[in-house]
N, C-alpha and C. Protein backbone atom coordinates (compact mmCIF):
# COMPACT_ATOMS: atom_id res chain seq x y z
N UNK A 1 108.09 139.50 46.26
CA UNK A 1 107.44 140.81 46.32
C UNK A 1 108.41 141.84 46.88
N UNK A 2 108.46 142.97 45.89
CA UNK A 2 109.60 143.89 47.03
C UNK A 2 110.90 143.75 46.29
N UNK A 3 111.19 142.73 45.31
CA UNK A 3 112.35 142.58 45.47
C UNK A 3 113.20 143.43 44.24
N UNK A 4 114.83 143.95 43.98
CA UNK A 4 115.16 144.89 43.11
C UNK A 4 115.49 144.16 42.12
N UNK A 5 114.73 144.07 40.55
CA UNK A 5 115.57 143.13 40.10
C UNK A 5 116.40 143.84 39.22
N UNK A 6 117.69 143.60 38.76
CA UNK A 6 118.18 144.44 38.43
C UNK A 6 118.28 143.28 36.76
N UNK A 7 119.11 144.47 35.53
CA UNK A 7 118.57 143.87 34.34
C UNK A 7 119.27 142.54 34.35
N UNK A 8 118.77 141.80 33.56
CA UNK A 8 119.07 140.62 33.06
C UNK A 8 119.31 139.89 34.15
N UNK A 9 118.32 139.92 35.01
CA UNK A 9 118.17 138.84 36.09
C UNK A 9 117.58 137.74 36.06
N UNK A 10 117.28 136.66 36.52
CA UNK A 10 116.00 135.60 36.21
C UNK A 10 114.57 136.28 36.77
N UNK A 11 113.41 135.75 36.33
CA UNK A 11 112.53 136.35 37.24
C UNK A 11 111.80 134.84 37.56
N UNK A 12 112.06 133.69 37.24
CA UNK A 12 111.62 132.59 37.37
C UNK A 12 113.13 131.35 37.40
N UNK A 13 112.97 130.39 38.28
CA UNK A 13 113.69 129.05 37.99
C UNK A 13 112.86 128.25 38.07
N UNK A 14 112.79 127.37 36.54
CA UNK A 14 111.91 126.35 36.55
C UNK A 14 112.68 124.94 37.15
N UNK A 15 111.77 124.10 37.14
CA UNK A 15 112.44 123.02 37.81
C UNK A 15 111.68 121.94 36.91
N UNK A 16 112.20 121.19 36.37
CA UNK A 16 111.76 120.11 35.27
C UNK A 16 112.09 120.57 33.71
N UNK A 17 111.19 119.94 32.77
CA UNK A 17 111.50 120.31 31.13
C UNK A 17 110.73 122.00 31.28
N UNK A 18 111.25 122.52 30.62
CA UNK A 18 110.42 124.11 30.35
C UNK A 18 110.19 123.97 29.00
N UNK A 19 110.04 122.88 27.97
CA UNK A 19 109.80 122.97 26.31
C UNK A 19 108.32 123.37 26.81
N UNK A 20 107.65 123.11 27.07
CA UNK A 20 105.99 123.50 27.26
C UNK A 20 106.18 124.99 27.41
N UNK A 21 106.51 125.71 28.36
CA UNK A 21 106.52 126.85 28.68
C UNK A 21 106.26 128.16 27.61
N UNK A 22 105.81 128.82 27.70
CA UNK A 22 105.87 130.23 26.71
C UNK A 22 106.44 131.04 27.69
N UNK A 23 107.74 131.24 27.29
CA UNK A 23 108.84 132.25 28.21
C UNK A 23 108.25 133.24 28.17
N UNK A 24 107.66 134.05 27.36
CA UNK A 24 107.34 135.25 27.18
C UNK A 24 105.94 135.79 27.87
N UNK A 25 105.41 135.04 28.05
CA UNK A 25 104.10 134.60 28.86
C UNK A 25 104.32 135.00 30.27
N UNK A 26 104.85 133.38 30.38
CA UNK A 26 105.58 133.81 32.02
C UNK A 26 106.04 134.96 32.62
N UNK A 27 107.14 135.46 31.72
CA UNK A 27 107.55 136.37 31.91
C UNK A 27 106.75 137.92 32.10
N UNK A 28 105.48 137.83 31.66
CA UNK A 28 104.81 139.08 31.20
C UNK A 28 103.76 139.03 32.55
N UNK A 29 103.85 137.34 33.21
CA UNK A 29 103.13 137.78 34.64
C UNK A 29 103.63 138.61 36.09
N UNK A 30 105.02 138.90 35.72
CA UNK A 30 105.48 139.48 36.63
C UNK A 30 104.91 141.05 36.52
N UNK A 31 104.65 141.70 37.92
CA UNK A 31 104.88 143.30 37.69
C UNK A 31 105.99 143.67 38.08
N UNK A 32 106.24 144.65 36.98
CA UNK A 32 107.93 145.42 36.97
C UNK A 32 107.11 146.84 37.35
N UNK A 33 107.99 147.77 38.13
CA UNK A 33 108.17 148.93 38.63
C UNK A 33 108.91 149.61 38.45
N UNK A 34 108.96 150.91 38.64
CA UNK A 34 110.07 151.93 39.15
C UNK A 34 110.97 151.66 40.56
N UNK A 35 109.58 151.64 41.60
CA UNK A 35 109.74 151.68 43.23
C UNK A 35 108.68 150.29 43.96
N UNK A 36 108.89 150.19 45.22
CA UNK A 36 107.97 149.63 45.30
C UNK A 36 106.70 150.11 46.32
N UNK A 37 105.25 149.34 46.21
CA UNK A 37 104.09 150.05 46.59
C UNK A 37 103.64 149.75 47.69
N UNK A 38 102.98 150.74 48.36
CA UNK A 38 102.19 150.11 49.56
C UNK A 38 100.95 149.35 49.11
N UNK A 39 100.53 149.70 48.01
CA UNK A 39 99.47 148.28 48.13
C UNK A 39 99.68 147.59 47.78
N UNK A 40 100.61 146.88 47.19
CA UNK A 40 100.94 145.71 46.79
C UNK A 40 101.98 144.86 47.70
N UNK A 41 102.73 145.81 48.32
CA UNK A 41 103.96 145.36 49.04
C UNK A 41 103.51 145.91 50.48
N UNK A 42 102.97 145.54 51.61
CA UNK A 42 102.98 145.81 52.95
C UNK A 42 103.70 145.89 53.85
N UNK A 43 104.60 144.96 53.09
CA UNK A 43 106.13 144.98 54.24
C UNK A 43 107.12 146.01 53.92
N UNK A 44 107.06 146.85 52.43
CA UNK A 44 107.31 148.22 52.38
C UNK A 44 107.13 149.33 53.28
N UNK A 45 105.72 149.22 53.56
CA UNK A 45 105.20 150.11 54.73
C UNK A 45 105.54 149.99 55.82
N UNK A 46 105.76 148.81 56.74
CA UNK A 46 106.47 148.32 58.06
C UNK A 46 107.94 149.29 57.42
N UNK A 47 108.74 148.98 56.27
CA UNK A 47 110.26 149.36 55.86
C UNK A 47 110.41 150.92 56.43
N UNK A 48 109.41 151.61 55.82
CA UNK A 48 109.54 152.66 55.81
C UNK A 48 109.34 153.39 57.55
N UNK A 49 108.53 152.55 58.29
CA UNK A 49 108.05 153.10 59.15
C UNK A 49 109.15 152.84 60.18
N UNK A 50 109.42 151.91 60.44
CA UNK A 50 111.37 151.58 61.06
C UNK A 50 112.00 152.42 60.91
N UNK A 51 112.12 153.27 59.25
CA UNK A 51 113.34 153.94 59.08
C UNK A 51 113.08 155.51 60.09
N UNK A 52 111.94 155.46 60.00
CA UNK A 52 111.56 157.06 60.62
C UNK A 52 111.95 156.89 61.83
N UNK A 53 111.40 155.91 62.66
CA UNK A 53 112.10 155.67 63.72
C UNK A 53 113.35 155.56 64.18
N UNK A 54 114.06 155.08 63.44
CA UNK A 54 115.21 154.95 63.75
C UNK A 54 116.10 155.79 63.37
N UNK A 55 115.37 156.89 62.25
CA UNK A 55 116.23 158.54 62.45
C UNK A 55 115.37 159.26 64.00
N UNK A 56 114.38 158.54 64.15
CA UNK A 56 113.82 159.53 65.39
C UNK A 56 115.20 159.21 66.61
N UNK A 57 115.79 158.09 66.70
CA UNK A 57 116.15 157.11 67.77
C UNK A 57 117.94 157.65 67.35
N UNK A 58 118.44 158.61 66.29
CA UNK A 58 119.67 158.07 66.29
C UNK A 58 120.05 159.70 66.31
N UNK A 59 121.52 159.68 67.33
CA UNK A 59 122.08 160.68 67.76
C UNK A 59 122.70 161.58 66.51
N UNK A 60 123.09 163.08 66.93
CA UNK A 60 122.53 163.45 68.23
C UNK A 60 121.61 163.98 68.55
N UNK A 61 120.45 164.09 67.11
CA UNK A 61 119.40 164.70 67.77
C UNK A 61 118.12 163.77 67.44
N UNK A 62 118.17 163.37 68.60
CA UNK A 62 117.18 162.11 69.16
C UNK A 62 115.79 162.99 69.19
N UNK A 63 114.44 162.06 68.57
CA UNK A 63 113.07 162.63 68.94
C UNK A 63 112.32 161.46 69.10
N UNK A 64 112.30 160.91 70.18
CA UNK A 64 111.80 160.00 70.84
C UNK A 64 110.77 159.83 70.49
N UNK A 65 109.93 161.09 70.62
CA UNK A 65 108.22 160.76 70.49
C UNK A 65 107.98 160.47 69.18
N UNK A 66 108.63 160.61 68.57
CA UNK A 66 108.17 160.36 66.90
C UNK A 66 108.51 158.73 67.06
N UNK A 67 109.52 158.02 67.61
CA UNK A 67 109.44 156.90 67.45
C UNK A 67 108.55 156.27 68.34
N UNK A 68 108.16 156.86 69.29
CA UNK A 68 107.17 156.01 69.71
C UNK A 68 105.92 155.85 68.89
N UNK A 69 105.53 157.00 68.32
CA UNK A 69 104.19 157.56 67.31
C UNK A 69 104.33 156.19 66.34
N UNK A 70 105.83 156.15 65.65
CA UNK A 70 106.04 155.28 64.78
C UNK A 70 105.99 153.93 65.64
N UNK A 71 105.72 152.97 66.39
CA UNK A 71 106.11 152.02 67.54
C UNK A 71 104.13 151.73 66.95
N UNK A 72 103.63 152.80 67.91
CA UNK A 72 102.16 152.96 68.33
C UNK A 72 101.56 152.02 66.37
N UNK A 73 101.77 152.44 65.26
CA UNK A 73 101.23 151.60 64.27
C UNK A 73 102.20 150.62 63.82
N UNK A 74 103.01 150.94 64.00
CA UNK A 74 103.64 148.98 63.92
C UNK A 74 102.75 148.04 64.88
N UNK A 75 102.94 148.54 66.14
CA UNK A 75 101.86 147.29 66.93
C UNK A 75 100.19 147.37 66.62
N UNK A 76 99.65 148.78 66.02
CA UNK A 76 98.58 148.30 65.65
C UNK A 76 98.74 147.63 64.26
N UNK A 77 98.98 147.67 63.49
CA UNK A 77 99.50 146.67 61.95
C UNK A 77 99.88 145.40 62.66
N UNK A 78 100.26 144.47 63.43
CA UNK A 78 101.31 143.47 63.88
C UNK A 78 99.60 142.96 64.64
N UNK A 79 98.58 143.94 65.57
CA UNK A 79 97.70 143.58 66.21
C UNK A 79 96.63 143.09 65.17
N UNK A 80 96.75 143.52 64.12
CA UNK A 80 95.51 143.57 62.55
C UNK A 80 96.21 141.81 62.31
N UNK A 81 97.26 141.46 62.48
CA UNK A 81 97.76 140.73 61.53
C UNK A 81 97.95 139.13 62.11
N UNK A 82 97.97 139.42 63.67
CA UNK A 82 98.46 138.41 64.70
C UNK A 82 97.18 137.14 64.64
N UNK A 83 95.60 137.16 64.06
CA UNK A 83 95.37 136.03 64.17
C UNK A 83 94.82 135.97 62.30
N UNK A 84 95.09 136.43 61.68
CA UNK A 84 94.98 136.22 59.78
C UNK A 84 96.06 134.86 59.56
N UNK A 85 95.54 134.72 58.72
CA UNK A 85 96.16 133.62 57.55
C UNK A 85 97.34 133.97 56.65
N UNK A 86 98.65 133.43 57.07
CA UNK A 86 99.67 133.75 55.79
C UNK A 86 99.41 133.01 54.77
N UNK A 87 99.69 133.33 53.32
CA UNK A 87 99.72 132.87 52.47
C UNK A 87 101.41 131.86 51.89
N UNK A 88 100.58 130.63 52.16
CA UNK A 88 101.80 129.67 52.03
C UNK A 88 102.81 129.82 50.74
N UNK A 89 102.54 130.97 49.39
CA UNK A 89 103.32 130.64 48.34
C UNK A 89 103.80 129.58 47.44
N UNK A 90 102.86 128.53 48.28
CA UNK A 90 102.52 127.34 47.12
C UNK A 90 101.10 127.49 46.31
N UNK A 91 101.30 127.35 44.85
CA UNK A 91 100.23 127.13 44.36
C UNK A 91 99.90 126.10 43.32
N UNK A 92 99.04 125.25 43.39
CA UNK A 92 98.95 124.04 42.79
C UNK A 92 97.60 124.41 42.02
N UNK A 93 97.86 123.03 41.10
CA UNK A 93 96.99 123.15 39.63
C UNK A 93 96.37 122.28 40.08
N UNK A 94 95.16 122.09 39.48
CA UNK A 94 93.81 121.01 39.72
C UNK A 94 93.99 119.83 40.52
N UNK A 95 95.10 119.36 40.21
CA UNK A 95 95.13 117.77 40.41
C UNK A 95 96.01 117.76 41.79
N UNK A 96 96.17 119.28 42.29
CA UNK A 96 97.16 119.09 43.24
C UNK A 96 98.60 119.14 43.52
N UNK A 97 99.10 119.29 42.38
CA UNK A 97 100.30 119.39 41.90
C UNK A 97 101.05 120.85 42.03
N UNK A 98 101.70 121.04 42.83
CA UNK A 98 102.84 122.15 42.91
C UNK A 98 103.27 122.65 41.81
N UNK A 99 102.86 124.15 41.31
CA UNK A 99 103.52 124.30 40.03
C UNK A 99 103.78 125.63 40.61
N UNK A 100 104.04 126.47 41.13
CA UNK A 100 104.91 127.81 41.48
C UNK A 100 105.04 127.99 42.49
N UNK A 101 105.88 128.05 43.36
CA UNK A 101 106.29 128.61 44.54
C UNK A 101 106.80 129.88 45.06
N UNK A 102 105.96 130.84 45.37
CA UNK A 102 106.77 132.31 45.52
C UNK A 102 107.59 132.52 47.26
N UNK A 103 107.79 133.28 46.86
CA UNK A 103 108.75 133.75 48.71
C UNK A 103 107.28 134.71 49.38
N UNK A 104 107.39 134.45 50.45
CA UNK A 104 106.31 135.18 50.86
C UNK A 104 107.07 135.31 52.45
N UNK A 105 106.15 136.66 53.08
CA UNK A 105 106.64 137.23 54.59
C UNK A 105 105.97 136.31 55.45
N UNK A 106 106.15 135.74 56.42
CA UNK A 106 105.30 134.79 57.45
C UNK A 106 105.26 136.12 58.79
N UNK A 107 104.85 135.10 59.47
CA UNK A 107 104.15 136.23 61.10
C UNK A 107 105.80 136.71 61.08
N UNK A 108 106.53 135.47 61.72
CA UNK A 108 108.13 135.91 62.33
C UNK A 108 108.41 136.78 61.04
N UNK A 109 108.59 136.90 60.25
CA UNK A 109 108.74 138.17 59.11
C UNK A 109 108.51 139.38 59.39
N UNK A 110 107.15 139.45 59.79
CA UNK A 110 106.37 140.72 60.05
C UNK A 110 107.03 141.25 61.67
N UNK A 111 107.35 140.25 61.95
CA UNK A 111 107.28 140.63 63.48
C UNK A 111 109.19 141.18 63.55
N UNK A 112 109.73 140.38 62.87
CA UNK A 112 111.52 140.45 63.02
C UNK A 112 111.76 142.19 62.13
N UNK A 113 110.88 142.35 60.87
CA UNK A 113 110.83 143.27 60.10
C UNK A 113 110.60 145.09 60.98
N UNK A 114 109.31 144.29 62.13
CA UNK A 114 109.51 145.48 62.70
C UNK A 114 110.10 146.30 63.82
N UNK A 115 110.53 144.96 64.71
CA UNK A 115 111.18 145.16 65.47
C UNK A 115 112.44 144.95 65.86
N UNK A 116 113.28 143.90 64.65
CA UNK A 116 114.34 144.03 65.03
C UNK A 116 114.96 145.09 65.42
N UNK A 117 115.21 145.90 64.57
CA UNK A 117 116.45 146.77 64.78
C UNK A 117 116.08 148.25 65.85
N UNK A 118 114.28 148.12 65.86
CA UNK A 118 114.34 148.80 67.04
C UNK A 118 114.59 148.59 68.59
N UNK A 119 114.35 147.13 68.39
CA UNK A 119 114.95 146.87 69.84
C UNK A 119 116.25 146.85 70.37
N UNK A 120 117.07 146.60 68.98
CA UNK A 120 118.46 147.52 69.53
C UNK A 120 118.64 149.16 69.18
N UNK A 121 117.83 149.48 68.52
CA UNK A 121 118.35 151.02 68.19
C UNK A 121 117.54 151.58 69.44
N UNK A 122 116.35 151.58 70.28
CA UNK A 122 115.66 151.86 70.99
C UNK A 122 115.59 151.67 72.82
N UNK A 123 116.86 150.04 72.88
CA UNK A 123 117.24 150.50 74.06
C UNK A 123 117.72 151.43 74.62
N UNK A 124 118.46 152.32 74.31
CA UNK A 124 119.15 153.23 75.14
C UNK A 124 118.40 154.72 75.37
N UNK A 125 116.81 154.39 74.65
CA UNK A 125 116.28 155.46 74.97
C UNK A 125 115.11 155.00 75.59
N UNK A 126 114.76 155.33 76.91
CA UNK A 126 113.88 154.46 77.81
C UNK A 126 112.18 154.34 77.62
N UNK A 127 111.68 156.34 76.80
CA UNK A 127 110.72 156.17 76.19
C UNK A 127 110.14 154.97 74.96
N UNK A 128 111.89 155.00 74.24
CA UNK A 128 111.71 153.36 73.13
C UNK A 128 111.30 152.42 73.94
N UNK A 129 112.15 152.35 74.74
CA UNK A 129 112.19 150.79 75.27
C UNK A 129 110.92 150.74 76.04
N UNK A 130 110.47 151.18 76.37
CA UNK A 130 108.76 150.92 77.43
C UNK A 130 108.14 150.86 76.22
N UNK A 131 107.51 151.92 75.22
CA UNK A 131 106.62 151.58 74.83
C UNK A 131 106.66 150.14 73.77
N UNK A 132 108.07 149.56 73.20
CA UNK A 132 108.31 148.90 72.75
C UNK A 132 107.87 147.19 73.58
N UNK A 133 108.24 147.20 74.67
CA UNK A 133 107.84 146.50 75.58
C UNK A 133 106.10 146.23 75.85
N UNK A 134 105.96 147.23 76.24
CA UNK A 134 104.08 147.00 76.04
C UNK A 134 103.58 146.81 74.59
N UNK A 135 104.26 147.07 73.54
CA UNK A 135 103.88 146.61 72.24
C UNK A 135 103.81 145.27 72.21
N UNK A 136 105.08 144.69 72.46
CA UNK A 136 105.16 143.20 72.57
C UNK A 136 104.16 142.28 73.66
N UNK A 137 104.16 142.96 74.67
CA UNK A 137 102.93 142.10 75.66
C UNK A 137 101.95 142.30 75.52
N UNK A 138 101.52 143.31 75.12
CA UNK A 138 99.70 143.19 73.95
C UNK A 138 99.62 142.02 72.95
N UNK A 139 101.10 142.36 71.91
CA UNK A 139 100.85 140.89 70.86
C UNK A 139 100.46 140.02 71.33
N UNK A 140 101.37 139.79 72.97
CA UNK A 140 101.36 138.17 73.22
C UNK A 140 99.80 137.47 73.79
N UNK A 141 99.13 138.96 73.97
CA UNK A 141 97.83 138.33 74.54
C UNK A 141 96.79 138.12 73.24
N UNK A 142 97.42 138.71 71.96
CA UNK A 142 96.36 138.21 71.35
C UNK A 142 96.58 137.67 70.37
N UNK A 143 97.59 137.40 69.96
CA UNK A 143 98.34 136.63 68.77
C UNK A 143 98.35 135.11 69.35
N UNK A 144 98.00 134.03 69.00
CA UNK A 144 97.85 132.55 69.21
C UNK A 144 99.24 131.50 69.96
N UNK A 145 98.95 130.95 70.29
CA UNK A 145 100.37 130.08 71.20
C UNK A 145 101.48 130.01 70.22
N UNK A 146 101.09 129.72 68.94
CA UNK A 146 101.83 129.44 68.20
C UNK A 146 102.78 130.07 67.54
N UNK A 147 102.10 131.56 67.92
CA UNK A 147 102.81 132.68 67.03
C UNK A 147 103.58 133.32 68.55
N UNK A 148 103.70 132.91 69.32
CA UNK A 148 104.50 133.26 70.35
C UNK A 148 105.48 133.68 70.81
N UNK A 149 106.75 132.63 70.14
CA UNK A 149 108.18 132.56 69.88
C UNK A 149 108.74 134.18 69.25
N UNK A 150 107.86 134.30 68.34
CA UNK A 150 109.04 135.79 67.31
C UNK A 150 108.71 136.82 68.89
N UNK A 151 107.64 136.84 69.07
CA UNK A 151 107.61 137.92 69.93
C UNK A 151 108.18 137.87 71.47
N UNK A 152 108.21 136.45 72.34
CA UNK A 152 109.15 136.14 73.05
C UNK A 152 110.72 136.63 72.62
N UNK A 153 111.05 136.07 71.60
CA UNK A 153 112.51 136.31 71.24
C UNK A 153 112.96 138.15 71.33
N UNK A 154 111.80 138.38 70.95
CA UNK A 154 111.97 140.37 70.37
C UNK A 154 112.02 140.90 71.90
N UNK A 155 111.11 140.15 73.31
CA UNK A 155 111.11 140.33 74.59
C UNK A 155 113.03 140.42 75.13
N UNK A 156 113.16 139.37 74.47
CA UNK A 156 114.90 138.74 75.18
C UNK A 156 115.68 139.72 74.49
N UNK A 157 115.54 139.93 73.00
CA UNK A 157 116.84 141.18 72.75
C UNK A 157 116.43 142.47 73.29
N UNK A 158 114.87 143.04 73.72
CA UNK A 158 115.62 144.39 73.96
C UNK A 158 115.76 144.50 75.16
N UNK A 159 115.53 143.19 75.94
CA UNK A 159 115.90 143.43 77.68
C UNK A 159 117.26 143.37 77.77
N UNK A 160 118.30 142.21 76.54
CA UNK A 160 119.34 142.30 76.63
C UNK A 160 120.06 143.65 75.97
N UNK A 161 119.49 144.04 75.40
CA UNK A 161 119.85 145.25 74.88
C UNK A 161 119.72 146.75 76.11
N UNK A 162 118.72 146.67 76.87
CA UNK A 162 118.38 147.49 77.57
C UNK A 162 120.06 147.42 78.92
N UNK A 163 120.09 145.92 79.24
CA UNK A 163 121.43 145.97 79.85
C UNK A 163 122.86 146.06 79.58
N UNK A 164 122.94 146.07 78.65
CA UNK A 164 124.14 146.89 77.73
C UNK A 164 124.13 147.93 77.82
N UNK A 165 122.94 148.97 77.72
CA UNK A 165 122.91 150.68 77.84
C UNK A 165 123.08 150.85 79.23
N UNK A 166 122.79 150.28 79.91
CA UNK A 166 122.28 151.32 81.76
C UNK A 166 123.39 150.44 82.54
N UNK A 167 123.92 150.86 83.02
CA UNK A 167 124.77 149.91 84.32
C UNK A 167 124.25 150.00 85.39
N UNK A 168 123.35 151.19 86.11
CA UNK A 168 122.57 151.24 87.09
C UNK A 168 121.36 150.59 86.91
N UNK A 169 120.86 149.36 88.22
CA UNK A 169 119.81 148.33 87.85
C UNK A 169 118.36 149.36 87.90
N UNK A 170 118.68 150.71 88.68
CA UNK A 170 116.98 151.16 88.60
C UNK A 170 117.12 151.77 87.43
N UNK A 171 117.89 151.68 86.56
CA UNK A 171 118.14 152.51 85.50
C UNK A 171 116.99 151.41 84.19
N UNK A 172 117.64 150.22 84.27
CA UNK A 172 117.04 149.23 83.77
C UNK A 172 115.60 148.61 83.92
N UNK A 173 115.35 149.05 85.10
CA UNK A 173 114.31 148.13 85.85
C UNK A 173 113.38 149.70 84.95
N UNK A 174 113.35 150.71 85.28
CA UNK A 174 112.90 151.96 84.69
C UNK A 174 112.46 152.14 83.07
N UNK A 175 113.77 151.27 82.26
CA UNK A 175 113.37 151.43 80.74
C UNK A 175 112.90 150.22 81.04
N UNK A 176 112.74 149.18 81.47
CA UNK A 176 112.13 148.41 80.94
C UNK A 176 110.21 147.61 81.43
N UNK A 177 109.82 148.82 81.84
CA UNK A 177 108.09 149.27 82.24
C UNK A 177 108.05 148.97 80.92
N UNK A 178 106.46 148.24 80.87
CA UNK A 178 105.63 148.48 80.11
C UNK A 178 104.86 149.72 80.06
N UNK A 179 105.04 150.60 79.17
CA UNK A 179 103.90 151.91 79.27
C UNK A 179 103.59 152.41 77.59
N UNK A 180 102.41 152.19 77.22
CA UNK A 180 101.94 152.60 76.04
C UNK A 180 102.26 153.79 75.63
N UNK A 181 102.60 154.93 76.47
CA UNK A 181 102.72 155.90 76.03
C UNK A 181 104.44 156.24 75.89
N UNK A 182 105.46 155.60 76.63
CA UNK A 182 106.73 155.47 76.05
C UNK A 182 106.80 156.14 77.59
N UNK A 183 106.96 157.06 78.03
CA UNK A 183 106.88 157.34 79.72
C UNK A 183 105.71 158.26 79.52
N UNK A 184 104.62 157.88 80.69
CA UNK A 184 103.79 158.54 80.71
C UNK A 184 102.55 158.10 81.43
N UNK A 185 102.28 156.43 81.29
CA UNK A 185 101.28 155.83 81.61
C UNK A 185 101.91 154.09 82.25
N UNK A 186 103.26 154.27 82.21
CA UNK A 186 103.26 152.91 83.08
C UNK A 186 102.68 152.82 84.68
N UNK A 187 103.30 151.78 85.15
CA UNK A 187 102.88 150.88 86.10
C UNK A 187 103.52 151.80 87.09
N UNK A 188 104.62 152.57 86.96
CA UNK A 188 105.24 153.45 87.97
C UNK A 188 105.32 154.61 88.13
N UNK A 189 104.75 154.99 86.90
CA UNK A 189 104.07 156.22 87.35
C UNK A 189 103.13 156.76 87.23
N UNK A 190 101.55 155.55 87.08
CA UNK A 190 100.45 155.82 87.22
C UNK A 190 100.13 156.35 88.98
N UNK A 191 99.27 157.43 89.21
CA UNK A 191 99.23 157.88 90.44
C UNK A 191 98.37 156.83 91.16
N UNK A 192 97.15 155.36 90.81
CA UNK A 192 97.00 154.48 91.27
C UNK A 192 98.01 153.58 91.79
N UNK A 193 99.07 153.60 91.01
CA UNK A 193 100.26 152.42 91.49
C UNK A 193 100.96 152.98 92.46
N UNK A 194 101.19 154.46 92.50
CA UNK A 194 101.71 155.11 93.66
C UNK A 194 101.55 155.02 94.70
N UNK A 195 99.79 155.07 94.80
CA UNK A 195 99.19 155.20 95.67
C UNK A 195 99.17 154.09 96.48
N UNK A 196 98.95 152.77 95.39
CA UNK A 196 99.10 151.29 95.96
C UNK A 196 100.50 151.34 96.71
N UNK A 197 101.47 151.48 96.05
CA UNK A 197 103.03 151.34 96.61
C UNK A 197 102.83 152.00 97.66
N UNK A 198 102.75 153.15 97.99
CA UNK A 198 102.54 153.85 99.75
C UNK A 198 102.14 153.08 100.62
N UNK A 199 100.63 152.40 100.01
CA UNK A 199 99.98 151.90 101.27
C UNK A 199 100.54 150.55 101.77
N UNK A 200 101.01 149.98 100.46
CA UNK A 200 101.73 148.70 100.86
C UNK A 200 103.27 148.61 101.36
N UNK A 201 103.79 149.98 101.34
CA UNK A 201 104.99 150.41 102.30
C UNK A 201 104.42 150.73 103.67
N UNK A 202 103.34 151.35 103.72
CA UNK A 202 103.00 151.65 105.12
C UNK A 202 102.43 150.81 106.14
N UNK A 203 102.19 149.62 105.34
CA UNK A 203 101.69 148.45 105.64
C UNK A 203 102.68 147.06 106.61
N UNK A 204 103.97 147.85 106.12
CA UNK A 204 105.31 146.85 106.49
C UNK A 204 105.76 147.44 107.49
């Protein structure tokens, strides 16, 4: 799905005798395009929504909030998607028998698709990196044990990514709040947490 084929490409490899086959048949189940669609192709839409971001995210004229805006429906799309059913791309005939196998996106797909490259294009801007961060620890509370790993892993590059940008540790410790709103609503500068931090300084 998604993919460019350019002319005189295969659009099928069979595997066994193909004398049975009606090439022309086969061939006529594919859809050919111009471009490709958001309703048919979803991981188009994740494509596109990265790219905005990551002109929001790239110098020198950085607009942060747009990538967070763009951040805010990747994790709701990723939250729609975290306990559904992928479609395995095997499909078998009556008896059970494997007769087409397509490529299909799995969770880690969806999840590497949207965040790779923001978690490196997005460390060095601290609004990225927070709200990117609380994107990922929402997944993890509601996406299944199993689906765990892509989003653990996406945790480890942009913290390692976040320490590559800042050499100062409050610099780091700073981008890397969880706050939904990218700075605005974390843990450090909600005026409750403030308030907590005072009393539990005044306390010592």
């Amino acid at each position: 799905m998604g993919d460019f084929v350019p002319a005189g490409a295969p659009l099928f490899r069979v595997h066994g005798d193909p004398v049975r086959l009606d090439h022309a048949r086969v061939a006529g189940l594919v859809v050919l395009a111009a471009e490709r669609t958001h309703g048919d192709d979803p991981a188009y839409g994740f494509r596109k929504l990265v790219d905005i971001a990551e002109r929001g995210l790239a110098q020198p004229f950085t607009d942060p909030t747009t990538a967070v805006m763009v951040i805010d429906r990747l994790h709701d799309c990723l939250r729609q998607l975290a306990n559904r059913d992928f479609p395995s791309g095997r499909h078998h005939d009556d008896g059970g028998e494997v007769r087409l196998i397509e490529r299909t996106l799995s969770w880690a797909g969806y999840v590497r698709l949207a965040f790779d490259e923001l978690c490196l294009a997005g460390a060095a801007s601290p609004q990225a990196s927070r709200r990117l961060r609380a994107a990922l620890e929402d997944l993890l509370t509601v996406a299944p044990p199993e689906r765990h790993p892509p989003l653990e892993r996406q945790l480890d590059v942009l913290v390692a990514a976040v320490h590559r940008s800042y050499d100062d540790q409050r610099d780091r410790r700073a981008a890397l709040v969880a706050d939904q709103q990218g700075i605005g609503s974390g843990a450090d500068l909600a005026a409750e947490s403030e308030a907590a931090t005072k009393r539990a300084g005044a306390g010592t």
